[in-house]
Every structure is written in structure tokens, then in C-alpha cells.
Protein backbone atom coordinates (compact mmCIF):
# COMPACT_ATOMS: atom_id res chain seq x y z
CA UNK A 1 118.41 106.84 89.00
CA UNK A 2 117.04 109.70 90.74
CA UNK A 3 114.42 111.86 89.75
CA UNK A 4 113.35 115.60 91.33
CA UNK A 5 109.88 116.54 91.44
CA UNK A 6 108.32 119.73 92.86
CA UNK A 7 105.50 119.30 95.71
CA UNK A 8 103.67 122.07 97.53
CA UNK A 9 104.05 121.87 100.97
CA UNK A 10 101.22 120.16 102.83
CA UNK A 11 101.79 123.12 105.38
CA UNK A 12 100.48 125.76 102.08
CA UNK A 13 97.04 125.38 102.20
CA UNK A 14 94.90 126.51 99.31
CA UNK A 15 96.24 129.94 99.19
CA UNK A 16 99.02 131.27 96.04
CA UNK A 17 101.59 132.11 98.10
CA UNK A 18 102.41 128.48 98.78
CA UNK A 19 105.88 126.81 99.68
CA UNK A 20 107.15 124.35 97.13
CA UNK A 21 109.86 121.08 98.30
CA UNK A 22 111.71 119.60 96.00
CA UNK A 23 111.50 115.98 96.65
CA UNK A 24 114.13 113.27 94.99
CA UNK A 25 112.56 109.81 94.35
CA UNK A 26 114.69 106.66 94.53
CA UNK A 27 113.99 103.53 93.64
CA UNK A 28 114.25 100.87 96.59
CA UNK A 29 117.46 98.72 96.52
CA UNK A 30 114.74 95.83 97.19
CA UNK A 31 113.48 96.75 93.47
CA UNK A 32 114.10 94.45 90.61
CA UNK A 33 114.24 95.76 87.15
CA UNK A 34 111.02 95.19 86.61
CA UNK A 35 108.24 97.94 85.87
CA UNK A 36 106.67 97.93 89.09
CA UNK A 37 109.24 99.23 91.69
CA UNK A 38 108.62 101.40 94.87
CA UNK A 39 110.33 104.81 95.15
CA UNK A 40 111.37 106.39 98.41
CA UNK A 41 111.68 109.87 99.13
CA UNK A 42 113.30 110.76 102.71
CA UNK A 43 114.30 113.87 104.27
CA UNK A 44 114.67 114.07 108.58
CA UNK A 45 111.40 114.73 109.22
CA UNK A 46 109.02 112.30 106.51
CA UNK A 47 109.37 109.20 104.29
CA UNK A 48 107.28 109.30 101.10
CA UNK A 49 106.33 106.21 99.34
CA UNK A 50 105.27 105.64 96.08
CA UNK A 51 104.74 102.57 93.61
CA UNK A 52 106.24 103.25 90.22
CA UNK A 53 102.74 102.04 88.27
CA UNK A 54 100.84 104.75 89.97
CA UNK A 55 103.18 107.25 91.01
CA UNK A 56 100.32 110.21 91.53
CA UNK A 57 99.18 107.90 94.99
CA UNK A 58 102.27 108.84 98.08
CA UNK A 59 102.09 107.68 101.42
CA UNK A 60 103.26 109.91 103.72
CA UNK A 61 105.05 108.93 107.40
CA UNK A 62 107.46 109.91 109.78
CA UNK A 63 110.81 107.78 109.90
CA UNK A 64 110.06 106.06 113.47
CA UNK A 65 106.79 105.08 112.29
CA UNK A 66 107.94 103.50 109.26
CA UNK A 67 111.08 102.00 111.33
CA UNK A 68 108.44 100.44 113.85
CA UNK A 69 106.52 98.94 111.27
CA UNK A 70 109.18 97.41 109.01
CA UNK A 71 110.49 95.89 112.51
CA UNK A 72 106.57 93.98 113.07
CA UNK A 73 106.93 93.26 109.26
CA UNK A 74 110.28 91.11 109.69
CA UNK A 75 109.20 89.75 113.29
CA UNK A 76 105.41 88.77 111.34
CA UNK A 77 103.28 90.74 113.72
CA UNK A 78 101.23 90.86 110.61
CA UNK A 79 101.03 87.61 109.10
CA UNK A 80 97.85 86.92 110.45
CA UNK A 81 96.03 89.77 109.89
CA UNK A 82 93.86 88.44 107.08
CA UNK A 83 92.73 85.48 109.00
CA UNK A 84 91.34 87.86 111.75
């Protein structure tokens, strides 16, 4: 199911005459039905990322980045990490 929500732009500032994006959250096909899903939000230049138990906290990042880190996920360039 896909819900819009209205964001100011990051590129508004603090002023009033701000630019507002509508931005349509998804839930990720690797989502069960349970309560605690992520939600994506895409467009060509940014991927947002939410969880769905805190949906007021959105990471922001450009498609390559998250490509090139979803890559080191699956080839466990960070399953160490917490031993370091």
C-alpha cells in the first residue's frame, strides 16, 4: 500500500517561501506482515528510508551509494565490524 506524504525540500531553508515534494512510501518487498517493516521512498536522484515503528527518523542517500552498500552487505564486507 502506498502512502503520500508532503516534505519540504531540504534545498528550502528556514525561509516561508519553501518548496514542498511529495514523497510516496512503500513498504519493502523484504517486509513481512509484521508491524515493524521498512518503507522506501525513491525518486532519480535520493532513496529515503524509514522503519515503520518510528517513521519521523529518514535516512537519506543517493541510489549508487545505497547500491554499493547493499552489494558489501550480500558479499559480508560487514560481518565483522563488531568484532573490530
Amino acid at each position: 500500500m502506498s502512502t503520500y506524504q508532503w516534505r519540504k525540500s531540504s534545498f528550502s531553508a528556514n525561509s516561508s517561501n519553501c518548496i514542498n515534494v511529495a514523497v510516496e512510501w512503500r513498504k519493502s518487498s523484504y517486509s513481512a506482515d509484521a508491524g515493524n517493516c521498512v518503507n522506501v521512498a525513491a525518486s532519480d536522484r535520493a532513496v529515503l528510508l524509514r522503519e515503520s515503528d518510528d517513521p519521523d527518523v529518514i535516512l537519506s542517500t543517493t541510489p549508487t551509494a545505497l547500491r554499493a552498500f547493499i552489494r558489501g552487505a550480500k558479499a559480508g564486507d560487514f560481518d565483522r565490524v563488531q568484532e573490530g
